[in-house]
C-alpha atoms as a PDB file:
ATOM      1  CA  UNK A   1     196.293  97.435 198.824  1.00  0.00           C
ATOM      2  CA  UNK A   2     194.727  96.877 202.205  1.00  0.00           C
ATOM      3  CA  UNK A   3     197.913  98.434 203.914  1.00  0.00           C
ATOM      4  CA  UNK A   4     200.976 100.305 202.807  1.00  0.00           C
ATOM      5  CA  UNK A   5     203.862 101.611 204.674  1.00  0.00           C
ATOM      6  CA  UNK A   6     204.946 105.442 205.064  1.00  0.00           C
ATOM      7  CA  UNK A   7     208.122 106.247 205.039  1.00  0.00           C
ATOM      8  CA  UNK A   8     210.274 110.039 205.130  1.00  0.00           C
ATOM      9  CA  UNK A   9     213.991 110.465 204.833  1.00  0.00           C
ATOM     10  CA  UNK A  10     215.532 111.799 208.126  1.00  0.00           C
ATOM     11  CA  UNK A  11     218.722 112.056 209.899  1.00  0.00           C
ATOM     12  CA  UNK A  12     219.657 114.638 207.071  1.00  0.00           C
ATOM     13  CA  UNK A  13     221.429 117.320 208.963  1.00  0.00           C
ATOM     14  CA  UNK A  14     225.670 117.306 209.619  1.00  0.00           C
ATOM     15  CA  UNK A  15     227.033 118.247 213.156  1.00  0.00           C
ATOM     16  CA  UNK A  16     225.106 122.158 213.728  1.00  0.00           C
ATOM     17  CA  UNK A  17     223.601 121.884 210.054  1.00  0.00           C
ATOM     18  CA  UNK A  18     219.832 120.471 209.567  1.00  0.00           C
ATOM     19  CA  UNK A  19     217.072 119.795 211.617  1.00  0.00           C
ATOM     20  CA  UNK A  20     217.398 119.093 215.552  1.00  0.00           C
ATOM     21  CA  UNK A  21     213.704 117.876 215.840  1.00  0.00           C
ATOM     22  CA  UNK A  22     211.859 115.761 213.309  1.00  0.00           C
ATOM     23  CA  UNK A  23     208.814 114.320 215.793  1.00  0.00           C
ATOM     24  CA  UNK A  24     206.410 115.769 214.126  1.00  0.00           C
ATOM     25  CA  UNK A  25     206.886 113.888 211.030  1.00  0.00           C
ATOM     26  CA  UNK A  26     208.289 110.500 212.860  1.00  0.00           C
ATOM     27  CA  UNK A  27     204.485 110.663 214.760  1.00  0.00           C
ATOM     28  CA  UNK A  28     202.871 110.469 210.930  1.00  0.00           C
ATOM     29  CA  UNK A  29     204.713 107.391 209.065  1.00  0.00           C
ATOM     30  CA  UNK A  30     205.367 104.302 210.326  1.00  0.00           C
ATOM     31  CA  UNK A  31     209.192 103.900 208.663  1.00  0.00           C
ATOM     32  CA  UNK A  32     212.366 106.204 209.068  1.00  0.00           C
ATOM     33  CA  UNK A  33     214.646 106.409 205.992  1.00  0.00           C
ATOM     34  CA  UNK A  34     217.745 107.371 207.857  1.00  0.00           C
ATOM     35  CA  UNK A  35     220.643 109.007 206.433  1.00  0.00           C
ATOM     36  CA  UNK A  36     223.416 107.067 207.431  1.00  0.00           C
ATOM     37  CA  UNK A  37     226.702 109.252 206.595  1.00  0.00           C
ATOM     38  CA  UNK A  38     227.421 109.248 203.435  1.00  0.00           C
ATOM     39  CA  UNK A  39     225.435 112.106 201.692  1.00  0.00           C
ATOM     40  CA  UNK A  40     223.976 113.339 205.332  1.00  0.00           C
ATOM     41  CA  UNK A  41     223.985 112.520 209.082  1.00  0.00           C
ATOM     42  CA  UNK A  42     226.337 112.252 211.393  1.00  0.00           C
ATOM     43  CA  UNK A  43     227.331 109.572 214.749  1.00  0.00           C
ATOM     44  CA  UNK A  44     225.371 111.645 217.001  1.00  0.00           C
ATOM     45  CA  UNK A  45     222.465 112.319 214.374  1.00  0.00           C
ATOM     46  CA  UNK A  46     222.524 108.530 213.841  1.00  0.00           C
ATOM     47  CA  UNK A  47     221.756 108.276 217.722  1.00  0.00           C
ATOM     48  CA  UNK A  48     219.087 110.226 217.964  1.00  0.00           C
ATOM     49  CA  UNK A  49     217.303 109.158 214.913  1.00  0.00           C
ATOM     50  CA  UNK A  50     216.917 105.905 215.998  1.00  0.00           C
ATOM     51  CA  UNK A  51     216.044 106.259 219.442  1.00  0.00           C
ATOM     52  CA  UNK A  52     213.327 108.619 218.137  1.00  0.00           C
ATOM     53  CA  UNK A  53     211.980 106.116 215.732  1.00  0.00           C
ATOM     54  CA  UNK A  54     212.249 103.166 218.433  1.00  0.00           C
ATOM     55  CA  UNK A  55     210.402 105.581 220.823  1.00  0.00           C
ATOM     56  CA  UNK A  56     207.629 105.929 218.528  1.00  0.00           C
ATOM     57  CA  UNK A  57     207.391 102.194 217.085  1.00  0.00           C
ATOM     58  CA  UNK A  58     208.846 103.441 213.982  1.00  0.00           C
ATOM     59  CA  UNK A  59     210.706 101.007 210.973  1.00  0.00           C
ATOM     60  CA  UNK A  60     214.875 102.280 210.947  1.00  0.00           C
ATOM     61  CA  UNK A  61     215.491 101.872 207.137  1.00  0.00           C
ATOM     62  CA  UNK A  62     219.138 102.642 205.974  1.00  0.00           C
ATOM     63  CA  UNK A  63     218.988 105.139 203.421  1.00  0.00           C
ATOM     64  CA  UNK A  64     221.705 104.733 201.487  1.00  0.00           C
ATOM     65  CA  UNK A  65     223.736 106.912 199.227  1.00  0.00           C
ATOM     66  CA  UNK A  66     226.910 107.816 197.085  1.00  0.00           C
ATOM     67  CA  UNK A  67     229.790 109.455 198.611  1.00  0.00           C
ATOM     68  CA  UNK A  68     228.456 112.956 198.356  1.00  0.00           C
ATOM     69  CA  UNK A  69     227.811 115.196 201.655  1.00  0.00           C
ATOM     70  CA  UNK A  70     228.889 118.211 199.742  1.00  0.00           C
ATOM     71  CA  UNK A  71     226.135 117.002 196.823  1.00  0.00           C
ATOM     72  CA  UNK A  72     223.719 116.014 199.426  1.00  0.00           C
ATOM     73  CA  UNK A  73     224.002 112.587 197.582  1.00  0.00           C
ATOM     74  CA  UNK A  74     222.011 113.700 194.702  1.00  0.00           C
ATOM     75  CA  UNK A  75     224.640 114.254 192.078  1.00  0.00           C
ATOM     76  CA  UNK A  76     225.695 110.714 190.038  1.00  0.00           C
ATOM     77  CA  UNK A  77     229.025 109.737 190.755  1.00  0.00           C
ATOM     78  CA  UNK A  78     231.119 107.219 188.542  1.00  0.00           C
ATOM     79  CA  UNK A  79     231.938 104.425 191.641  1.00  0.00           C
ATOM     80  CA  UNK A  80     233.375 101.064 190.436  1.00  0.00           C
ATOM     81  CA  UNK A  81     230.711  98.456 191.702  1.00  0.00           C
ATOM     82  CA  UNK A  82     233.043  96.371 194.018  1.00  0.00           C
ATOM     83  CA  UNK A  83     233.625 100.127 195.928  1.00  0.00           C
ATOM     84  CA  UNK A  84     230.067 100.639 195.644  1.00  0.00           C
ATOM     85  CA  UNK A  85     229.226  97.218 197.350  1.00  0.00           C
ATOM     86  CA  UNK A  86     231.678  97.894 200.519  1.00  0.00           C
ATOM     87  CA  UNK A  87     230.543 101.420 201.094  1.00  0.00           C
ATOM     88  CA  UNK A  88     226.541 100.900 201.177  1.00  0.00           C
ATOM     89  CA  UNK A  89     227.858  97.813 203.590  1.00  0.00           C
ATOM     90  CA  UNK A  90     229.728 100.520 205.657  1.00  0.00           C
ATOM     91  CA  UNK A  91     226.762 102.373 205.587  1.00  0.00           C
ATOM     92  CA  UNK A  92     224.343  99.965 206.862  1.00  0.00           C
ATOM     93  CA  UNK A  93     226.913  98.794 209.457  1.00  0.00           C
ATOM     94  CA  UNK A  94     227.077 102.292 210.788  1.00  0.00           C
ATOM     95  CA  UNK A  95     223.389 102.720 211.015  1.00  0.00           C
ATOM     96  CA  UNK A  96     222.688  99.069 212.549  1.00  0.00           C
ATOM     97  CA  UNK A  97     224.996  99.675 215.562  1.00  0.00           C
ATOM     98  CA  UNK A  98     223.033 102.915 216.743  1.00  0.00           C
ATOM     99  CA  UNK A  99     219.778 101.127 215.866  1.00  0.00           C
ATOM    100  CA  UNK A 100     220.574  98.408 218.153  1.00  0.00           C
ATOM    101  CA  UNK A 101     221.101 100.366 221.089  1.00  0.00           C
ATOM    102  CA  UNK A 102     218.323 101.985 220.776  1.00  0.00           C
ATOM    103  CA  UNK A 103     216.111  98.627 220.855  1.00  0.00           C
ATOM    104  CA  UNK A 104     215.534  98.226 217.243  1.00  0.00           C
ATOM    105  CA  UNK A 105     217.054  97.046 214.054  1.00  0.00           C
ATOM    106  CA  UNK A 106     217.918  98.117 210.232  1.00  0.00           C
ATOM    107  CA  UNK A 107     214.900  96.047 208.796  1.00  0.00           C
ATOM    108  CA  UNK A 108     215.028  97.461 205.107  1.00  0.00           C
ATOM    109  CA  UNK A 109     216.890  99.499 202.812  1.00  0.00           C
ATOM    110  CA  UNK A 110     216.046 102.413 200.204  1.00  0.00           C
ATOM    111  CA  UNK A 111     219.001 104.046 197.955  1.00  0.00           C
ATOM    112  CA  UNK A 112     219.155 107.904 198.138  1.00  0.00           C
ATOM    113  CA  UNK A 113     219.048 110.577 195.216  1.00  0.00           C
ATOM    114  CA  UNK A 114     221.035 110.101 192.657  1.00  0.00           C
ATOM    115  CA  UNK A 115     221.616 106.957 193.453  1.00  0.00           C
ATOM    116  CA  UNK A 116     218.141 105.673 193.688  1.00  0.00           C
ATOM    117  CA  UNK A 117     217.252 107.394 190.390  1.00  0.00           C
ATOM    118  CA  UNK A 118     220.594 106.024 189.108  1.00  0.00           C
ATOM    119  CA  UNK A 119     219.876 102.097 189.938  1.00  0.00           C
ATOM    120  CA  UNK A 120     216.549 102.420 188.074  1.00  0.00           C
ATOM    121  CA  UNK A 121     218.690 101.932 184.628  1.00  0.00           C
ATOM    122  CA  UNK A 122     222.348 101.822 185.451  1.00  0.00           C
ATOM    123  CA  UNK A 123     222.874  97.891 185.748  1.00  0.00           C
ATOM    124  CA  UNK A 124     226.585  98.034 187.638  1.00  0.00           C
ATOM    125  CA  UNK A 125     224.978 100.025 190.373  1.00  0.00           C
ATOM    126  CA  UNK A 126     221.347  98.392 190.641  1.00  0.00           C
ATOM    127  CA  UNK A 127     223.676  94.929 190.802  1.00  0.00           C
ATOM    128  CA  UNK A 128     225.882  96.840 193.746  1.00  0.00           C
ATOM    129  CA  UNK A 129     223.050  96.934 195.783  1.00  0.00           C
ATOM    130  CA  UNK A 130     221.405  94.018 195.420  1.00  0.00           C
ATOM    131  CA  UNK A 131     224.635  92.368 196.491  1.00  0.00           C
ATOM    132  CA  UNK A 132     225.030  94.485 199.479  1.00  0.00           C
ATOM    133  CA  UNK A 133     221.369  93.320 200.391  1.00  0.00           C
ATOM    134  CA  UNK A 134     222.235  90.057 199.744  1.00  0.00           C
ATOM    135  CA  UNK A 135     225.748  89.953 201.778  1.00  0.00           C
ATOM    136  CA  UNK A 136     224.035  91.648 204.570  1.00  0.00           C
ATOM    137  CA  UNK A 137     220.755  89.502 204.906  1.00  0.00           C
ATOM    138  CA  UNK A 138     218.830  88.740 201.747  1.00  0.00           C
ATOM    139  CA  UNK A 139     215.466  88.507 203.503  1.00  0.00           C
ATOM    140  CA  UNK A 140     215.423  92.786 204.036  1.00  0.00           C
ATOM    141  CA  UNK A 141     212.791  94.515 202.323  1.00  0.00           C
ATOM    142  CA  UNK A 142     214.183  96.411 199.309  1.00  0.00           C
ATOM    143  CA  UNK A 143     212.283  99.948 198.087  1.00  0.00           C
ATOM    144  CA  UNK A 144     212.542 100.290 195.102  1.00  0.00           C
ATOM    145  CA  UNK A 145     210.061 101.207 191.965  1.00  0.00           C
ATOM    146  CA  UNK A 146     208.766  98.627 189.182  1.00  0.00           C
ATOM    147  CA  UNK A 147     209.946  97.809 185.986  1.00  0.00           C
ATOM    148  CA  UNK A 148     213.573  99.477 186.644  1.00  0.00           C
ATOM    149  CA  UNK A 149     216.974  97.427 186.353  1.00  0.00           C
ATOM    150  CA  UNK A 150     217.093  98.003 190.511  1.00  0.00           C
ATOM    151  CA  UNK A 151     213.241  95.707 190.355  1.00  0.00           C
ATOM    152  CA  UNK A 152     214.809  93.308 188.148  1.00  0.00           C
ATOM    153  CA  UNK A 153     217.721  92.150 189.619  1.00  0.00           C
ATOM    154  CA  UNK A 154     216.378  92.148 193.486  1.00  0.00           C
ATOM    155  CA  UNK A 155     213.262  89.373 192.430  1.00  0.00           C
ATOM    156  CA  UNK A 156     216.527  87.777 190.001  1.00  0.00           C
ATOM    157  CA  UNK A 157     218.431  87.441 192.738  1.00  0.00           C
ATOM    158  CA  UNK A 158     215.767  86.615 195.194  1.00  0.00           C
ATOM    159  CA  UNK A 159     215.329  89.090 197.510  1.00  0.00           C
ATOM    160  CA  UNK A 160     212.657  91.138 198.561  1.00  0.00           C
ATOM    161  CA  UNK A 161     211.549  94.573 196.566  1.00  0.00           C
ATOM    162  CA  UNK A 162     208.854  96.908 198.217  1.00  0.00           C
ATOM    163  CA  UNK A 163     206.996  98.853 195.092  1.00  0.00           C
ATOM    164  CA  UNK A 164     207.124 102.080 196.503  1.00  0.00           C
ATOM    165  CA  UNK A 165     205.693 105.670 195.228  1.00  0.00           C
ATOM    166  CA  UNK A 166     206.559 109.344 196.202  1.00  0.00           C
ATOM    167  CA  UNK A 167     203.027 111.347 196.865  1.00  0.00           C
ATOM    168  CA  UNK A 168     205.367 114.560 197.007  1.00  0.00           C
ATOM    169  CA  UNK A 169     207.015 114.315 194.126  1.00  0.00           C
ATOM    170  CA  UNK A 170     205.637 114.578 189.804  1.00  0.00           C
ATOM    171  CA  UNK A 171     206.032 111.521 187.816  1.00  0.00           C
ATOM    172  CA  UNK A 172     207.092 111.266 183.855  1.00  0.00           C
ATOM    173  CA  UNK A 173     204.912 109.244 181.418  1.00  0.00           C
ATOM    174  CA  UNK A 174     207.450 106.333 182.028  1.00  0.00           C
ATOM    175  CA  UNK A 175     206.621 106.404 185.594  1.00  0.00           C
ATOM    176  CA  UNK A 176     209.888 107.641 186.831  1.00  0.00           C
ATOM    177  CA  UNK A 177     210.579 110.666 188.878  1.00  0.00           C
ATOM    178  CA  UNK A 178     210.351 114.553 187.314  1.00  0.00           C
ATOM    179  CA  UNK A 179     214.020 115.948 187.770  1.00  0.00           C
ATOM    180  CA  UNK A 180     214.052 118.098 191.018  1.00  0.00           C
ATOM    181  CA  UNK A 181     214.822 121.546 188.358  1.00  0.00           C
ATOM    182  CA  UNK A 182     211.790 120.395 185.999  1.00  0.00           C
ATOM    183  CA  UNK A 183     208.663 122.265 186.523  1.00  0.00           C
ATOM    184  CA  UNK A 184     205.977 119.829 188.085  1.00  0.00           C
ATOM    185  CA  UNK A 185     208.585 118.460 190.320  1.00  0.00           C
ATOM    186  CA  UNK A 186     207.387 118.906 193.939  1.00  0.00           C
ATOM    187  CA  UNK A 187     203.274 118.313 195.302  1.00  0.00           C
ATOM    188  CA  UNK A 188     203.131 120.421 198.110  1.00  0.00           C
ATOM    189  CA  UNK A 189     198.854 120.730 198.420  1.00  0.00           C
ATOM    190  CA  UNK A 190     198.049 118.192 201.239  1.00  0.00           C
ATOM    191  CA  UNK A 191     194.590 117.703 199.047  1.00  0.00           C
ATOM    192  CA  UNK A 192     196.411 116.701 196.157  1.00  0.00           C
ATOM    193  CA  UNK A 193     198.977 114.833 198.254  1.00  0.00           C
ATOM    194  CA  UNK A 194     195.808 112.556 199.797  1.00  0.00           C
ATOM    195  CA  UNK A 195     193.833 112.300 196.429  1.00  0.00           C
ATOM    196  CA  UNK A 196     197.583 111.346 195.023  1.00  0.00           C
ATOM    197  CA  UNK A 197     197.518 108.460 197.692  1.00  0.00           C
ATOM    198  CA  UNK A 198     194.490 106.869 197.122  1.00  0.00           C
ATOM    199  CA  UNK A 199     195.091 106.400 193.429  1.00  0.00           C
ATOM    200  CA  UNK A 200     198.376 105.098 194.407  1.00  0.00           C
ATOM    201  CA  UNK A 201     196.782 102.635 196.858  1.00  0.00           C
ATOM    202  CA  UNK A 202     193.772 101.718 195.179  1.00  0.00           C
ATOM    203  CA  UNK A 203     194.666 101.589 192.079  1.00  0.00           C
ATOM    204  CA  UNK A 204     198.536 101.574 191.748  1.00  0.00           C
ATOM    205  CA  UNK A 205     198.554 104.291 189.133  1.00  0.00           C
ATOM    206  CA  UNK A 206     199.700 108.000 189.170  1.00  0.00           C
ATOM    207  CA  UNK A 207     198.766 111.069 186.481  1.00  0.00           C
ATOM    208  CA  UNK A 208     201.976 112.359 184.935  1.00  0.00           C
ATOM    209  CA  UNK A 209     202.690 115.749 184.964  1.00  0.00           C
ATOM    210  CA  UNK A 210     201.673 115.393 181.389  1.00  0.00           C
ATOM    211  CA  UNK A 211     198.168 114.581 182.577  1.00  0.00           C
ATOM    212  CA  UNK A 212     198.678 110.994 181.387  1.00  0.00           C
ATOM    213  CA  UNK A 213     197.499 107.590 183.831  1.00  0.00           C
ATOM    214  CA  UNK A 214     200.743 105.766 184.275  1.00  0.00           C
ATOM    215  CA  UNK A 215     200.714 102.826 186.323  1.00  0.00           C
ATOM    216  CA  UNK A 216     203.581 102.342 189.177  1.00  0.00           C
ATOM    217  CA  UNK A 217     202.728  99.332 190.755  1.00  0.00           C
ATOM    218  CA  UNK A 218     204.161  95.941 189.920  1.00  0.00           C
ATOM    219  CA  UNK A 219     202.268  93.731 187.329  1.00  0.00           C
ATOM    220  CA  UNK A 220     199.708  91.608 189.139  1.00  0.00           C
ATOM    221  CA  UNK A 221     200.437  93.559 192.600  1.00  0.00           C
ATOM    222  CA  UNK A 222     200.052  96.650 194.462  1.00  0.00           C
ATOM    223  CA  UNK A 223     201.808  99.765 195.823  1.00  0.00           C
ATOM    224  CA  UNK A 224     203.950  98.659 199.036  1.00  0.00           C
ATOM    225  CA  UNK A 225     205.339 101.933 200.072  1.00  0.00           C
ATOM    226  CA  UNK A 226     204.654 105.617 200.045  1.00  0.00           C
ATOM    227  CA  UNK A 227     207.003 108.533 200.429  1.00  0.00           C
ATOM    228  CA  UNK A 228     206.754 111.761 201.249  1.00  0.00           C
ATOM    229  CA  UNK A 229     210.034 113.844 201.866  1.00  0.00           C
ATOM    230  CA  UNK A 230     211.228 115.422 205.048  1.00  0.00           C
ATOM    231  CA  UNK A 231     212.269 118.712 202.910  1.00  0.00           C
ATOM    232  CA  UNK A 232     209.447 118.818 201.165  1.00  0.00           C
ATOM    233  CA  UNK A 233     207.758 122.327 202.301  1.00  0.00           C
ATOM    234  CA  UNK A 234     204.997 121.409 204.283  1.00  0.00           C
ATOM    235  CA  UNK A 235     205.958 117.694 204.719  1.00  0.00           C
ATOM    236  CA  UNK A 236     204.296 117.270 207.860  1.00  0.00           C
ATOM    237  CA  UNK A 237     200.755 118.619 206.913  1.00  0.00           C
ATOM    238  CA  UNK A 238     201.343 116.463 203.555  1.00  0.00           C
ATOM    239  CA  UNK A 239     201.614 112.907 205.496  1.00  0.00           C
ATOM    240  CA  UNK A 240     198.823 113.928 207.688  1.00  0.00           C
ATOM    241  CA  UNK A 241     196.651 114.438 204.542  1.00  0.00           C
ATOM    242  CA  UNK A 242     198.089 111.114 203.732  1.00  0.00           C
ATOM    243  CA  UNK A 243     196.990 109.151 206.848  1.00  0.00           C
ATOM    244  CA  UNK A 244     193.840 110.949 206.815  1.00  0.00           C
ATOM    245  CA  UNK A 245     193.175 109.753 203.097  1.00  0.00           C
ATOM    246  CA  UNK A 246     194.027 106.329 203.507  1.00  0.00           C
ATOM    247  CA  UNK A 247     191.946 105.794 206.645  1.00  0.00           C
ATOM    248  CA  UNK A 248     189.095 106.743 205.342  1.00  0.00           C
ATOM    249  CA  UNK A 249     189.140 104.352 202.459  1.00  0.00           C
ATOM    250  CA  UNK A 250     190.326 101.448 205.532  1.00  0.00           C
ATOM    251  CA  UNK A 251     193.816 100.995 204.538  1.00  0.00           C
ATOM    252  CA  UNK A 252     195.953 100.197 207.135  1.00  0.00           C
ATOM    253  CA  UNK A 253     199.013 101.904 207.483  1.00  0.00           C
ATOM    254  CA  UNK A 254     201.790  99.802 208.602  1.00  0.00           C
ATOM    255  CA  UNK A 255     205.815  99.233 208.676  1.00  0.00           C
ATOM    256  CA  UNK A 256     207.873  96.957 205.531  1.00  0.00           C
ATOM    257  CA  UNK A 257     208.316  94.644 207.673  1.00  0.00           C
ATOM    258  CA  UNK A 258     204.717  94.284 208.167  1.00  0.00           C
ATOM    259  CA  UNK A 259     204.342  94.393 204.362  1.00  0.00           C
ATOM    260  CA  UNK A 260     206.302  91.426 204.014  1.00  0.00           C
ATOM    261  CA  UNK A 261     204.312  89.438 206.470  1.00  0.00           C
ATOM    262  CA  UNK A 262     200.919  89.526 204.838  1.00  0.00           C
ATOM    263  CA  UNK A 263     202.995  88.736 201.394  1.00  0.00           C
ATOM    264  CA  UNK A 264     202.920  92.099 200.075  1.00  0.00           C
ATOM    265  CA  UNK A 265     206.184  91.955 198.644  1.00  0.00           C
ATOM    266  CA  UNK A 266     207.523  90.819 195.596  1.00  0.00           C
ATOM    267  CA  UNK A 267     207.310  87.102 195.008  1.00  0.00           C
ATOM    268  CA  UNK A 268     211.126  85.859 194.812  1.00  0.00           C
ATOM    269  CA  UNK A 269     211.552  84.756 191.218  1.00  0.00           C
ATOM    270  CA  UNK A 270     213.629  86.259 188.389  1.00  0.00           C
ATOM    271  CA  UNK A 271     210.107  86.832 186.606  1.00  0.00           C
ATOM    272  CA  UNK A 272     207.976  89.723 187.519  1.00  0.00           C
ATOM    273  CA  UNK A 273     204.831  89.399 190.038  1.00  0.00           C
END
């Protein structure tokens, strides 16, 4: 890939709880993954958020979740899909409205915890939020990894899935994401995190925390997206190492929207790219 976005979850505090100032890490990624309620975040955290990331020329995803503030949204929960549908709606209604008034817009969407780990296999709940997408407006980027049931069923239903990788986080041999309690969970070395993201980007592959090559990138395509999380311990020095990496092998970093644009994204056909 000749550009990918970065993108960090923030907006992750509730009224006095969580982080007051996150523009360290808005100035190194180009897209916000805001919290919008549900398993963090707050009206007034909403606020800020966005008129931080507007400030800075920053992407406002909605980062969607379960139910689950006392969870931090990263505990499954058994939601019937038509509930599912209405509250990830509510969510990116919320989120939109503060977005707007600061100047920008919601212009993608990435599940949360459990529930992003949840849609890669769980069919009623990757179909939930396709249809959200696709009720809200069917042309928003989608993050999402590869070959999962959440993958599937956005190019199936024509919308628009981002391939997107975590540098911060260890990957099993099926090229899903190490439970948080498993060792080999969190990358934390800024050198590993940048030699991490140029295998991502040039090569859309990751090693395992088996030591095995496993590719993440979509068949025939490229890594979109790369994350790196906000409460990761040294998160900021991490997406530094990041930028730093990627510039010196001339890829552009950029927002989804951007991604889209120079036909990054998934083509939109039930068959994969």
């Amino acid at each position: 890939m000749s550009a990918l976005a970065i993108n960090t979850d923030v907006g992750e505090g509730f009224g006095v709880w969580g982080p007051v100032d996150e523009g360290d890490l808005l100035d190194q990624v180009t897209a916000a993954n805001v919290a919008c309620g549900f398993h963090a975040g707050d009206p007034d955290i909403l606020r800020r958020t966005c008129e931080a990331s507007v400030t800075r020329g920053v992407a406002i995803g909605a980062q969607v979740s379960y139910r689950d503030l006392a969870g931090f949204g990263r505990r499954f929960i058994e939601v019937p899909k038509k509930t599912l549908v209405n509250e990830l709606l509510y969510q990116m209604g919320a989120l939109e409205v503060f977005a707007r008034l600061a100047g920008g817009r919601v212009s993608y969407l990435k599940a949360h915890g459990a529930l992003y780990n949840a849609a890669a296999h769980h069919t009623g709940h990757a179909e939930a939020i396709v249809e959200a997408v696709t009720l809200y407006d069917r042309a928003l980027p989608l993050l999402c990894q590869p070959r999962t049931v959440l993958w599937e069923r956005a190019l199936g239903a024509g919308c628009l899935p981002l391939a997107e990788a975590f540098i911060d986080r260890g990957y099993t041999d099926e090229g899903l994401l190490v439970d948080r309690s498993a060792p080999g969970a969190l990358v934390t070395d800024p050198a590993e995190a940048g030699r991490r993201a140029l295998e991502m980007a040039q090569a859309g592959t990751v090693t395992s925390v088996s030591g095995r090559t496993v590719r993440i990138a979509p068949d025939g395509g490229g890594v979109a997206a790369l994350c790196v999380h906000s409460d990761t311990p040294g998160a900021v020095a991490i997406t530094a190492a990041v930028r730093t990496s990627l510039a010196g092998a001339g890829i552009t970093v950029t927002t989804p929207d951007d991604i889209v644009r120079e036909g990054a994204a998934a083509p939109r056909t039930g068959a994969r790219p």
